[in-house]
N, C-alpha and C. Protein backbone atom coordinates (compact mmCIF):
# COMPACT_ATOMS: atom_id res chain seq x y z
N UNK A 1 20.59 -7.50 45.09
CA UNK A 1 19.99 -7.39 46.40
C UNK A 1 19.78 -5.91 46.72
N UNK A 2 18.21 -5.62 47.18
CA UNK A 2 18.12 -3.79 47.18
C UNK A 2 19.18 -3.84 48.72
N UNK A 3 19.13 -2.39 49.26
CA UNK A 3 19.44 -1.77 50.41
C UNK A 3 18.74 -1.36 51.17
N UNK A 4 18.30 -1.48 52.02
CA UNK A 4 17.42 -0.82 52.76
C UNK A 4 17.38 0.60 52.71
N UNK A 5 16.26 1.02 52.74
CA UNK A 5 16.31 2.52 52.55
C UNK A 5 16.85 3.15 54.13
N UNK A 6 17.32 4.05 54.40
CA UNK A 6 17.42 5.09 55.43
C UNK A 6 16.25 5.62 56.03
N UNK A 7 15.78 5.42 57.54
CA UNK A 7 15.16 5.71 57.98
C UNK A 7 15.07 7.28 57.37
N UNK A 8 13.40 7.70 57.28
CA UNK A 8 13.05 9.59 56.90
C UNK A 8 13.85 10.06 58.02
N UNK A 9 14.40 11.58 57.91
CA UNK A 9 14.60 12.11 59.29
C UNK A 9 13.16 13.37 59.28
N UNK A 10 13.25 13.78 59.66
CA UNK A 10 12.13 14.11 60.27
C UNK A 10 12.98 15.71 60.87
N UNK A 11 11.70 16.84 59.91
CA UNK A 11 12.34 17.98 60.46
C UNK A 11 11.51 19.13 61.15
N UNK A 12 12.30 19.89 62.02
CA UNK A 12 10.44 20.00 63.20
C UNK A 12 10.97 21.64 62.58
N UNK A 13 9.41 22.39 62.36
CA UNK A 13 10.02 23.66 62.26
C UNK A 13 9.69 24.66 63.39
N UNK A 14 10.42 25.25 63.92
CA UNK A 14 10.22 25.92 65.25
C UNK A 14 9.77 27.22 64.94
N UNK A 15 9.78 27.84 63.80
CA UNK A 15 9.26 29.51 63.31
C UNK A 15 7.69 29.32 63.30
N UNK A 16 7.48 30.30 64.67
CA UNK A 16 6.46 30.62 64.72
C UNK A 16 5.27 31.48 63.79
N UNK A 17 6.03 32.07 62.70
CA UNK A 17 5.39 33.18 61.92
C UNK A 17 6.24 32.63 60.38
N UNK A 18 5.57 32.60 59.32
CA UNK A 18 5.71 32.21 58.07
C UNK A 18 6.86 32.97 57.19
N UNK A 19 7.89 32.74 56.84
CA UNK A 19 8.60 34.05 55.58
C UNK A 19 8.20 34.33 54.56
N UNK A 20 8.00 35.26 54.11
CA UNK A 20 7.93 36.03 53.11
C UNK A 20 9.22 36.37 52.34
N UNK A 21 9.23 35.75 51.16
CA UNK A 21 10.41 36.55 49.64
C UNK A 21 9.91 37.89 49.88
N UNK A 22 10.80 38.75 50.18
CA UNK A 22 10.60 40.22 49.79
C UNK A 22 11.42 40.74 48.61
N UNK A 23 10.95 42.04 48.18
CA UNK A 23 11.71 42.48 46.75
C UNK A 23 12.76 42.52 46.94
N UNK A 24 13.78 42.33 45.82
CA UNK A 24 15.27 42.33 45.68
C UNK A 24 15.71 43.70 46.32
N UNK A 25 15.07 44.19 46.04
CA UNK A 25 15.28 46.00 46.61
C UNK A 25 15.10 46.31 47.76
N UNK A 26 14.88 45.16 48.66
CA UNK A 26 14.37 45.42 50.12
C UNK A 26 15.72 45.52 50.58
N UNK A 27 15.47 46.79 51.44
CA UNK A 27 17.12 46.55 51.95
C UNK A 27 16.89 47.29 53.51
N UNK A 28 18.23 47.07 54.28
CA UNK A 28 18.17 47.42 55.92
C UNK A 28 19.82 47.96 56.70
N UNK A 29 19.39 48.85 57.72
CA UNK A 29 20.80 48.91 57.74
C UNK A 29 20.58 49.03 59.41
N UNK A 30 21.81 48.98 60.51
CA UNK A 30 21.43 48.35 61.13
C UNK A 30 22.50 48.98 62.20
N UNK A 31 22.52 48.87 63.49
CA UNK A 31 23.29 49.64 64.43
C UNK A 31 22.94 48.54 65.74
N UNK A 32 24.40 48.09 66.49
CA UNK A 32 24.60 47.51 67.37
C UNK A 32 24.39 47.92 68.34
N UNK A 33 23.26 47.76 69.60
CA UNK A 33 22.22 48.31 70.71
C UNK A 33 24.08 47.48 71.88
N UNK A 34 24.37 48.85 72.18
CA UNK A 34 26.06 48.99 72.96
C UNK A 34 25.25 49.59 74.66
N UNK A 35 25.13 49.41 75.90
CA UNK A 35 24.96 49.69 76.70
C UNK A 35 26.18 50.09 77.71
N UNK A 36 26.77 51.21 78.54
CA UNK A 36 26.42 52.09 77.71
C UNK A 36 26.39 52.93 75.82
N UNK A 37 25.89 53.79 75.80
CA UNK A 37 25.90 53.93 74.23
C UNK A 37 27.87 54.15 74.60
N UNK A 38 28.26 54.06 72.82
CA UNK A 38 29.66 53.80 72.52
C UNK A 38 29.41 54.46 71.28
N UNK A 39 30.36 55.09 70.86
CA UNK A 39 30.62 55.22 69.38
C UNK A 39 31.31 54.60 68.55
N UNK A 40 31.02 53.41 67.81
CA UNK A 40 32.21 52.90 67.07
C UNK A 40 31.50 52.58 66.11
N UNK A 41 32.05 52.54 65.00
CA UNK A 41 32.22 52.78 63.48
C UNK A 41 31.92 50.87 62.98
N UNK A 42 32.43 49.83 63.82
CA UNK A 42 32.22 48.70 63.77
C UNK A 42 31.07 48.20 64.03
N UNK A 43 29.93 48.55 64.62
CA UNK A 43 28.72 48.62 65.30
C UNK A 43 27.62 49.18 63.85
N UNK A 44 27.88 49.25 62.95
CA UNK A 44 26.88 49.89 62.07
C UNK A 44 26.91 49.83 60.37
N UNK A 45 25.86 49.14 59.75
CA UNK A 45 26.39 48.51 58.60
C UNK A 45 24.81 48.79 57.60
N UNK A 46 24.98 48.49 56.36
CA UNK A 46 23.88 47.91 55.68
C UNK A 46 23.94 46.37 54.85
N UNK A 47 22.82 46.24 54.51
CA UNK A 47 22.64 45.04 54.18
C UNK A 47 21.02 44.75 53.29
N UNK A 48 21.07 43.86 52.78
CA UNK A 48 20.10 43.34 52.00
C UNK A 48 18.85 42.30 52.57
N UNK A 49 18.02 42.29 52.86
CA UNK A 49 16.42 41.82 53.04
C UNK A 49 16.44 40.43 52.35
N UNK A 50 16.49 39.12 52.56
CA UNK A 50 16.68 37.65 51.92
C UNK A 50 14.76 37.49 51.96
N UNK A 51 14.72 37.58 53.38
CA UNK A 51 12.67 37.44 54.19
C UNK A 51 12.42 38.12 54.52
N UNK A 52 11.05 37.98 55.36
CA UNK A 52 10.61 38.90 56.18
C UNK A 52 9.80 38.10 57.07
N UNK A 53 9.22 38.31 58.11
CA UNK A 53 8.10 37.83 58.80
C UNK A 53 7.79 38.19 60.10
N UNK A 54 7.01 38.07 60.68
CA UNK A 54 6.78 39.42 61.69
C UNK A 54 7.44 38.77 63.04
N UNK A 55 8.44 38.02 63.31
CA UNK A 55 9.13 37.53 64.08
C UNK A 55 10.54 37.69 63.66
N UNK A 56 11.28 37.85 62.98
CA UNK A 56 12.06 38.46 62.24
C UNK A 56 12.77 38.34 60.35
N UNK A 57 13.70 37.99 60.41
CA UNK A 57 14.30 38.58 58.82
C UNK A 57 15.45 37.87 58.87
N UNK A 58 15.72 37.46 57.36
CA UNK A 58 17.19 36.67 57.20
C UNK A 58 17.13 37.54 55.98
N UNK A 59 18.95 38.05 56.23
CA UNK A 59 19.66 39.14 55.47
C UNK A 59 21.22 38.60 55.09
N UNK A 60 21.86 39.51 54.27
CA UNK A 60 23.00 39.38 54.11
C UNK A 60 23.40 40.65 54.23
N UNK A 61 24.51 41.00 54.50
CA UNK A 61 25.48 41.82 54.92
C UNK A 61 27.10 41.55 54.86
N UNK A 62 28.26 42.71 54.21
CA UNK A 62 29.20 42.13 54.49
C UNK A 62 29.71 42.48 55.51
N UNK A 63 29.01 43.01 56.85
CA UNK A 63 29.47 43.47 58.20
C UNK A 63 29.42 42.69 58.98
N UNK A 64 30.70 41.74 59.33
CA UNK A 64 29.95 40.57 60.05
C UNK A 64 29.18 41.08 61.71
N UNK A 65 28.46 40.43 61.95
CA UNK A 65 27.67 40.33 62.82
C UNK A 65 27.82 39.22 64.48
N UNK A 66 27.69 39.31 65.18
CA UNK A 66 27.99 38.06 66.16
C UNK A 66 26.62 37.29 66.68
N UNK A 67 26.52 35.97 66.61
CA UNK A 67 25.40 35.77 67.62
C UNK A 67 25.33 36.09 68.94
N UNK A 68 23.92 36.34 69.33
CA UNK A 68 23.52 36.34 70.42
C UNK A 68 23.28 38.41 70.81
N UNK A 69 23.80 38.71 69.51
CA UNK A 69 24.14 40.36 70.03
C UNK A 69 23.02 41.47 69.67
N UNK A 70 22.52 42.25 69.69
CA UNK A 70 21.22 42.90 69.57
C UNK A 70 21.80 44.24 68.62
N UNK A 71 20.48 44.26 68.01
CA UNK A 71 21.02 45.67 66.63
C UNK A 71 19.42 45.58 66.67
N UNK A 72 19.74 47.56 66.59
CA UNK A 72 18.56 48.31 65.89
C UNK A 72 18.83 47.71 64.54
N UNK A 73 17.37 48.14 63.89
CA UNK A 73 17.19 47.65 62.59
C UNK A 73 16.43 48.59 61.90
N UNK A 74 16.61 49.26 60.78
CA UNK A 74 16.02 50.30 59.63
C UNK A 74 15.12 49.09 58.65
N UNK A 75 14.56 48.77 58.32
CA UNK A 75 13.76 47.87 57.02
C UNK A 75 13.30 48.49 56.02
N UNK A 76 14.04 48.76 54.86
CA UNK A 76 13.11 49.82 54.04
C UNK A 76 12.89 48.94 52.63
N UNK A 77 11.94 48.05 53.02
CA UNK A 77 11.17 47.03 52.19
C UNK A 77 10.30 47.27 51.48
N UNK A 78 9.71 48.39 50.81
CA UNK A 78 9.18 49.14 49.54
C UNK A 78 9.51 50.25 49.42
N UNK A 79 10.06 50.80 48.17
CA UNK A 79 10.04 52.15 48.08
C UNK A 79 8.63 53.40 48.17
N UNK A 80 7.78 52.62 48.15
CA UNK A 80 6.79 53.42 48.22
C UNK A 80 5.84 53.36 49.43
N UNK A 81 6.76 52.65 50.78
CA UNK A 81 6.14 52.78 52.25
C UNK A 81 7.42 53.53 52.85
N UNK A 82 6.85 53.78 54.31
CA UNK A 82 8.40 54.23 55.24
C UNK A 82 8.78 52.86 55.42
N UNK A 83 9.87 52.71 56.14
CA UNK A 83 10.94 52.41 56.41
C UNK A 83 10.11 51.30 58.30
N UNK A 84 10.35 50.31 58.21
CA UNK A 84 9.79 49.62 60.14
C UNK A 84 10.78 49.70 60.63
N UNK A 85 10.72 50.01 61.75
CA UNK A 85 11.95 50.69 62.69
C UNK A 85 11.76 49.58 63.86
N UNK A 86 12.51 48.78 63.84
CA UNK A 86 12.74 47.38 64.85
C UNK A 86 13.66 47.93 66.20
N UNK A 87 13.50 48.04 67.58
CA UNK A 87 14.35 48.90 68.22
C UNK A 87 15.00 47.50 69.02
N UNK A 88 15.00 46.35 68.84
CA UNK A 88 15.59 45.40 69.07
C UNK A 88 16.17 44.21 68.25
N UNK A 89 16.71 43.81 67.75
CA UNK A 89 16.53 42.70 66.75
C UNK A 89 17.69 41.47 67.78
N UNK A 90 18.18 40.52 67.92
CA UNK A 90 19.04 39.48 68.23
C UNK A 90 19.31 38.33 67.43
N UNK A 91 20.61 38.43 66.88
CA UNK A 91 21.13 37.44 65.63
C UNK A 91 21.28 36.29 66.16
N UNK A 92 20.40 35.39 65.60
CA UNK A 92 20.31 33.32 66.53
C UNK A 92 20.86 33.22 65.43
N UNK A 93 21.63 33.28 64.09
CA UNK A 93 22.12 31.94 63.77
C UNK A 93 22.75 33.24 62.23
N UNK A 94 24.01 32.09 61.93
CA UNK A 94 25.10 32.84 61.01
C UNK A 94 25.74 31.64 59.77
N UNK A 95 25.18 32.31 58.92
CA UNK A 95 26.14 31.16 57.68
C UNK A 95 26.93 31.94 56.36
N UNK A 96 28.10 31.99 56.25
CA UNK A 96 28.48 32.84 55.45
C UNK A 96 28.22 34.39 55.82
N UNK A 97 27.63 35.05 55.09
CA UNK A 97 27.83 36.41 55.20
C UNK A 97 26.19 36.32 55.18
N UNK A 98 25.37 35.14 55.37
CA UNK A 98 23.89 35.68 55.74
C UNK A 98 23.13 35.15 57.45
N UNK A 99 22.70 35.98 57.66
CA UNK A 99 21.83 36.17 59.03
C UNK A 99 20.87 36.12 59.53
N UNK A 100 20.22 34.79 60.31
CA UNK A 100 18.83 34.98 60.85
C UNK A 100 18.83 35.97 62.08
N UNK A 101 18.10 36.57 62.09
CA UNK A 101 17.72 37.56 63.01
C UNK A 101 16.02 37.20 63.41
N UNK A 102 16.46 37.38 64.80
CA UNK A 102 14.44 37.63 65.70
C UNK A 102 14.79 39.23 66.19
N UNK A 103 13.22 39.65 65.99
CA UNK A 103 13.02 41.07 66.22
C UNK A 103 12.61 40.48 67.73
N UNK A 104 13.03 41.45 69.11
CA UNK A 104 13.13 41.22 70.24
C UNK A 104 11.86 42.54 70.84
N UNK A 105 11.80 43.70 70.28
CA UNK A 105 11.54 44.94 70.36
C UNK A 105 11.37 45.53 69.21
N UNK A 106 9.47 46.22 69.14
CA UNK A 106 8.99 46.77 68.41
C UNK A 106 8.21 47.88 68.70
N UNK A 107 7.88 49.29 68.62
CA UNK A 107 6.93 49.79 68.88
C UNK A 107 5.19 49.48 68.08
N UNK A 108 4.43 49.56 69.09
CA UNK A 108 3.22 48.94 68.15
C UNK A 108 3.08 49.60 67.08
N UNK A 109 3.28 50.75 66.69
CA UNK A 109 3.37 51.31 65.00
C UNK A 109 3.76 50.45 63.88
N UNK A 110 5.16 50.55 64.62
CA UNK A 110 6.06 49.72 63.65
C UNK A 110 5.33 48.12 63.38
N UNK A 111 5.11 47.86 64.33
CA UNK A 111 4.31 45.96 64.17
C UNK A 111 3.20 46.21 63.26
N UNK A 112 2.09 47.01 63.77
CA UNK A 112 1.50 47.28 62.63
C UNK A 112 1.60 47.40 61.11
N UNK A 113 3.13 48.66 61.06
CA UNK A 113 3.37 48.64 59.80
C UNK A 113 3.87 47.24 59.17
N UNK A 114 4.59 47.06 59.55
CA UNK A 114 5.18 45.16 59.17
C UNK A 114 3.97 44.35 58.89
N UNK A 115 3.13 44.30 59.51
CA UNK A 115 1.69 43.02 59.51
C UNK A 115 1.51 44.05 58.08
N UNK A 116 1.11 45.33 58.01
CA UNK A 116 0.26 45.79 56.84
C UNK A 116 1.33 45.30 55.52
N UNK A 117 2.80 45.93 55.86
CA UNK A 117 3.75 45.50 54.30
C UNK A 117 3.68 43.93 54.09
N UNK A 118 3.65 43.09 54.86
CA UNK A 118 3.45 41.30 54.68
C UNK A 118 2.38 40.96 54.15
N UNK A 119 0.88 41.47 54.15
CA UNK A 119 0.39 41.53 53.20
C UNK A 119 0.23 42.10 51.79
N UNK A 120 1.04 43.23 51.94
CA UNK A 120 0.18 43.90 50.51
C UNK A 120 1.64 43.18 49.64
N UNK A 121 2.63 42.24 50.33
CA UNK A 121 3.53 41.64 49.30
C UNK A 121 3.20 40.64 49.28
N UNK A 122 1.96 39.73 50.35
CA UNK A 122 1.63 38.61 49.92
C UNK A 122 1.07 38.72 48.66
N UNK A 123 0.05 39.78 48.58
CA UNK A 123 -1.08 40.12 47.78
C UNK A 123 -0.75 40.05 46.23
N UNK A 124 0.27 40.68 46.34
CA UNK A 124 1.20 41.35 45.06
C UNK A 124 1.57 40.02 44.71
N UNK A 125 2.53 39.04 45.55
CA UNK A 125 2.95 38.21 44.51
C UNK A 125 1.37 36.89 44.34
N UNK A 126 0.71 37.09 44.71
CA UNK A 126 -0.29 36.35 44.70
C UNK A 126 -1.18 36.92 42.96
N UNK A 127 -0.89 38.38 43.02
CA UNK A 127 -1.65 38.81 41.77
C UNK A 127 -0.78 38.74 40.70
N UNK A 128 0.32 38.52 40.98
CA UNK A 128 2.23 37.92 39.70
C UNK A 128 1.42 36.73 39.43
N UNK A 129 1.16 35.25 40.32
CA UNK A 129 1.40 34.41 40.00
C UNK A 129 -0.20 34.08 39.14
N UNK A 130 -1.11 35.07 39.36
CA UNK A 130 -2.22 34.32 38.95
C UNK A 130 -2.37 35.32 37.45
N UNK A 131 -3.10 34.18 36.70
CA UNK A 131 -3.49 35.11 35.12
C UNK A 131 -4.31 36.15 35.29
N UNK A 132 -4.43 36.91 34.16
CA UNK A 132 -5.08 38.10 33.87
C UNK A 132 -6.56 38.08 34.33
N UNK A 133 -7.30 36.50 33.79
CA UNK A 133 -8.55 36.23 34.17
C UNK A 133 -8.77 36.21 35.53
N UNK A 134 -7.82 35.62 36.13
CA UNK A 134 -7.79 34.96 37.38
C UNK A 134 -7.67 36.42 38.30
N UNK A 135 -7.19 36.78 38.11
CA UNK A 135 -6.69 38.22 39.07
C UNK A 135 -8.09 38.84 39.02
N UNK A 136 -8.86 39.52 37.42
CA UNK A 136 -9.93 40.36 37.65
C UNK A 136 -10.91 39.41 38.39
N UNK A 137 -11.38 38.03 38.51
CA UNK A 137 -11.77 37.44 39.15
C UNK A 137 -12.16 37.21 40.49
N UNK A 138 -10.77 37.48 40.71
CA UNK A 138 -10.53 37.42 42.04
C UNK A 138 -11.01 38.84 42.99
N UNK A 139 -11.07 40.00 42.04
CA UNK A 139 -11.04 40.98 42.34
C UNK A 139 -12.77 41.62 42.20
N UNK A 140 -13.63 40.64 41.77
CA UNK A 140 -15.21 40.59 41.65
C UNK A 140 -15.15 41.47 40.23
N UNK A 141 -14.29 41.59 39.29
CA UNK A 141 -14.16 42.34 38.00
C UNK A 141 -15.54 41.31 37.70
């Protein structure tokens, strides 16, 4: 006699803006926005780049972090761009030693720069995944 199957569940995705795999080498380091400013040594860490997307970034770090709490953010996600300078970020959600983060505060530079690095790594892994033919192709070779 079968079993009835289990109703599907059904999963809604609330991210407004798409992630991006960024390079293993993407990395960020990061300082806890303290009102007034404070000096403490616990407030300031680095960490490693998991995504990217212009709403924010899931990282790992072994500094733990708290939800709900706001950190500047350094992003230095190619070696061969500067560095997006996020002057707000707020950690929604914590598993292990990795971190979703939403960027809260950006200067329009910086947004800019982010929209420009999300493409030229779409681009890039788009020209990885396609053949030799396919790439000059694509490229009106």
């Amino acid at each position: 006699m079968a079993h009835p199957q289990p109703p599907a569940q059904r999963i809604i995705e609330l991210r407004q803006h798409p992630r991006i795999c960024v390079p293993s080498s993407a990395l960020l380091s990061f300082k806890r926005l303290i009102i007034p400013v404070q000096f403490d040594l616990d407030t300031e860490g680095e960490g490693m780049l998991v995504d990217l997307s212009l709403g924010g970034c899931q990282m790992r770090s072994d500094v733990a972090l708290t939800i709900g709490e706001q950190y500047n953010l350094i992003l230095q996600v190619s070696s061969k761009s500067s560095p997006v300078i996020v002057e707000a970020a707020i950690v929604r959600w914590i598993q292990d030693n990795t971190y979703g983060v939403k960027f809260a505060s950006m200067q329009p530079a910086s947004d800019k720069h982010l929209r420009e690095l999300l493409l030229e790594i779409r681009r890039s892994a788009r020209e990885h995944f396609l053949s030799p033919s396919e790439s000059r192709a694509d490229k009106g070779s």
